[in-house]
Protein backbone atom coordinates (compact mmCIF):
# COMPACT_ATOMS: atom_id res chain seq x y z
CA UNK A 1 -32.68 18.76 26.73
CA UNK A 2 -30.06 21.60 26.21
CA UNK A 3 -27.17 21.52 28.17
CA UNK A 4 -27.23 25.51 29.94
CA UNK A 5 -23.16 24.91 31.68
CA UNK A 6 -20.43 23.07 32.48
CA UNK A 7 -18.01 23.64 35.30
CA UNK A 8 -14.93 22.22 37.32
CA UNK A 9 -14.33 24.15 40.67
CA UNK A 10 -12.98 23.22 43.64
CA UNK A 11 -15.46 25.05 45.80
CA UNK A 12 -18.38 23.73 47.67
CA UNK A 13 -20.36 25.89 45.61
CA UNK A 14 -21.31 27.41 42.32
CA UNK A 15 -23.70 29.81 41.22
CA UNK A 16 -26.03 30.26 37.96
CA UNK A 17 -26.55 33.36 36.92
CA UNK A 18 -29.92 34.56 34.62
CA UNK A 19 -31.52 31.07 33.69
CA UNK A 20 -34.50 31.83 32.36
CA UNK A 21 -37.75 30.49 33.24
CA UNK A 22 -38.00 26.51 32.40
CA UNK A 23 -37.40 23.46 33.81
CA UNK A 24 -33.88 22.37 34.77
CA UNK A 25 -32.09 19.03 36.02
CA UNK A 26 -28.95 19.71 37.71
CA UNK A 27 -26.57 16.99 37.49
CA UNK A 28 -23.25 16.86 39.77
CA UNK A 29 -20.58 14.77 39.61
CA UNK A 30 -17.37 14.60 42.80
CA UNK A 31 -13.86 14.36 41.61
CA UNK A 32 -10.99 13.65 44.05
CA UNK A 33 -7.69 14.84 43.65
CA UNK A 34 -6.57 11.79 41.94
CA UNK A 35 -9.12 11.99 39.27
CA UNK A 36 -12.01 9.17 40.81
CA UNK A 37 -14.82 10.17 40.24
CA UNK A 38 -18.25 9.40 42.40
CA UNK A 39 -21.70 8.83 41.13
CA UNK A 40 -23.60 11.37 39.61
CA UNK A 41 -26.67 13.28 42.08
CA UNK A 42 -29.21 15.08 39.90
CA UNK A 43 -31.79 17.20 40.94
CA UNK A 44 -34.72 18.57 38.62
CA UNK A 45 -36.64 22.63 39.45
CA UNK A 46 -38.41 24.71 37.60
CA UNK A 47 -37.93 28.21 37.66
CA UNK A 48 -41.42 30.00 37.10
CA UNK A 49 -42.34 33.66 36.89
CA UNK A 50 -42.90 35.75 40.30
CA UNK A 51 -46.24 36.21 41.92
CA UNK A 52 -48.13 39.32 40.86
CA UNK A 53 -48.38 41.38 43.82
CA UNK A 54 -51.43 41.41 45.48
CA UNK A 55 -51.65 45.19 45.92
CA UNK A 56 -49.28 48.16 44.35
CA UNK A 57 -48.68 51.47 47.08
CA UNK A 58 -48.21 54.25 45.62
CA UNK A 59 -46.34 56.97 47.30
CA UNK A 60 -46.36 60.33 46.47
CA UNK A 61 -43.10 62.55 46.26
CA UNK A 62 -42.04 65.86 44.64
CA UNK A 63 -42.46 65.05 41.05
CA UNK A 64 -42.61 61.80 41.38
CA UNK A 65 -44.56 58.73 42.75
CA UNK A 66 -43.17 55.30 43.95
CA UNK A 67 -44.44 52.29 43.47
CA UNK A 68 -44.21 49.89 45.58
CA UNK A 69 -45.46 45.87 45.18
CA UNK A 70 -46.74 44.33 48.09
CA UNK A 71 -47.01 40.11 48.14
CA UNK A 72 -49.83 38.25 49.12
CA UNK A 73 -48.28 36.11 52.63
């Protein structure tokens, strides 16, 4: 395992920014403001490359053509 990031904050939230594909465990720890701390929660996800797209439209334009990726539902 390689640890990716450590963090204190006192917000109810925090946010990774460009992990790249893998498997993860995200561990998190509460901290009071006298220092307790509670038990640790962990949590493991994978983050795995996006679906092709099932079809591609293209659009035609004035010297130019868009592309546009459609998902399978």
């Amino acid at each position: 395992e390689r640890l990716v990031s450590t963090a204190r904050t006192t917000e109810t939230t925090y946010r990774f920014r460009q992990l790249a594909l893998g498997n993860y465990r995200l561990t998190v720890r509460a901290v009071n403001a006298w220092g307790q701390q509670g038990d640790p929660a962990s949590v493991s996800f994978r983050i795995a490359a996006p679906a092709a797209p099932s079809r591609i439209e293209l659009t035609p334009g004035y010297f130019q053509i868009t592309a546009t990726p459609h998902l399978a539902v």
